[in-house]
Protein backbone atom coordinates (compact mmCIF):
# COMPACT_ATOMS: atom_id res chain seq x y z
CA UNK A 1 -31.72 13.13 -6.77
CA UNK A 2 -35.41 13.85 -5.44
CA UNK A 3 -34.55 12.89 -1.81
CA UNK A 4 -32.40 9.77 -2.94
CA UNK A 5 -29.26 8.80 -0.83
CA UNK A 6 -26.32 8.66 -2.57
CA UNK A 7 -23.61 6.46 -0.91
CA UNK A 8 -20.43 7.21 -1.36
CA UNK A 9 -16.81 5.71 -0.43
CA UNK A 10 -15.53 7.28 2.88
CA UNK A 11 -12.51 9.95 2.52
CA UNK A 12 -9.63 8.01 2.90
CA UNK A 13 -7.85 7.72 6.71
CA UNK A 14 -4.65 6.34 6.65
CA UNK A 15 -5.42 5.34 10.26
CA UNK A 16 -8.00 2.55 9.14
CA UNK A 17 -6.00 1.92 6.24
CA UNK A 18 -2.31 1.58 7.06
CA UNK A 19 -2.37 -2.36 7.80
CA UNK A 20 -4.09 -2.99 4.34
CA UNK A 21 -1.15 -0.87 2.80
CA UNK A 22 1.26 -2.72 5.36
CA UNK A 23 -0.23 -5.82 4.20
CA UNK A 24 0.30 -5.46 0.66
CA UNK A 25 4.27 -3.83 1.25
CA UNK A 26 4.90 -7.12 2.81
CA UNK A 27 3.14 -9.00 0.02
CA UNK A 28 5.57 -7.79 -2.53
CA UNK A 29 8.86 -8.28 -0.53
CA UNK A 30 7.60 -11.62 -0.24
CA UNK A 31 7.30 -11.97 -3.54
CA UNK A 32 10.57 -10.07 -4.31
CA UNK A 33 12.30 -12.91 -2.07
CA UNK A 34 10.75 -15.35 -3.98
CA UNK A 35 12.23 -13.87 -7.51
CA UNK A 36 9.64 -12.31 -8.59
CA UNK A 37 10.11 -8.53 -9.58
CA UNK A 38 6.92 -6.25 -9.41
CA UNK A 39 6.97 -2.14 -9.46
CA UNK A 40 5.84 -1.12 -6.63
CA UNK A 41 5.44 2.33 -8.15
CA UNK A 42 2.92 0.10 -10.87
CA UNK A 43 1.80 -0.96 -7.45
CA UNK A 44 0.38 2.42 -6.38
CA UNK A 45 -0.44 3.65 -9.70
CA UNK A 46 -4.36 4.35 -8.95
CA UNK A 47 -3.64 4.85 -4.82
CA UNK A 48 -3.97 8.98 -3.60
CA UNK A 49 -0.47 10.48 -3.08
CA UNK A 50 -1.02 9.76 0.96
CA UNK A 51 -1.96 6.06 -0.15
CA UNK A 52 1.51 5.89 -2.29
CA UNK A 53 3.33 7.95 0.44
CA UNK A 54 2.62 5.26 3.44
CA UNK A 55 2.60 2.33 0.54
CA UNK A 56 6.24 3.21 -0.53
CA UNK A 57 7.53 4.02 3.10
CA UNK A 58 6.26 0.93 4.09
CA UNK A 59 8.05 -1.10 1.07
CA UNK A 60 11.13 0.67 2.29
CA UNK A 61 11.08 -0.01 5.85
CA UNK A 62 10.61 -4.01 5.27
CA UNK A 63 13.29 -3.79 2.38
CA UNK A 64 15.34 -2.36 5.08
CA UNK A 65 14.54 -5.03 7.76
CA UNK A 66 14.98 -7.53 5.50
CA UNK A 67 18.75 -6.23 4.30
CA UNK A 68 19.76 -6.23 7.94
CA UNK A 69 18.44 -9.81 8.26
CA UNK A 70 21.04 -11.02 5.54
């Protein structure tokens, strides 16, 4: 690399990242109330397992709130 910089992606913080992952756990409830049936394990197929952890926690909690809004 003769004194090149390489850029590379910042290690993953789940504190920057958690409203993305929010953001797309919403997205597919949404979608789920609208009929339309998506994995969200197909979801977080290429995520890291702390990505998928928060990802699926956070599917769970809305599928939660939105069962006690019915």
């Amino acid at each position: 690399m003769n004194g090149e910089q390489v850029n590379t992606l910042p290690k993953f913080d789940s504190s920057t990242s958690f409203t993305g992952l929010d953001f797309l756990a919403r997205s597919l409830i949404r979608l789920e109330q609208n009929g339309k049936r998506l994995d969200p394990g197909d979801m977080a197929g290429n995520m890291t397992d702390e990505q998928r952890e928060i990802f699926m926690a956070r599917v769970a909690f809305h599928r939660d709130c939105l069962s006690h809004k019915k």
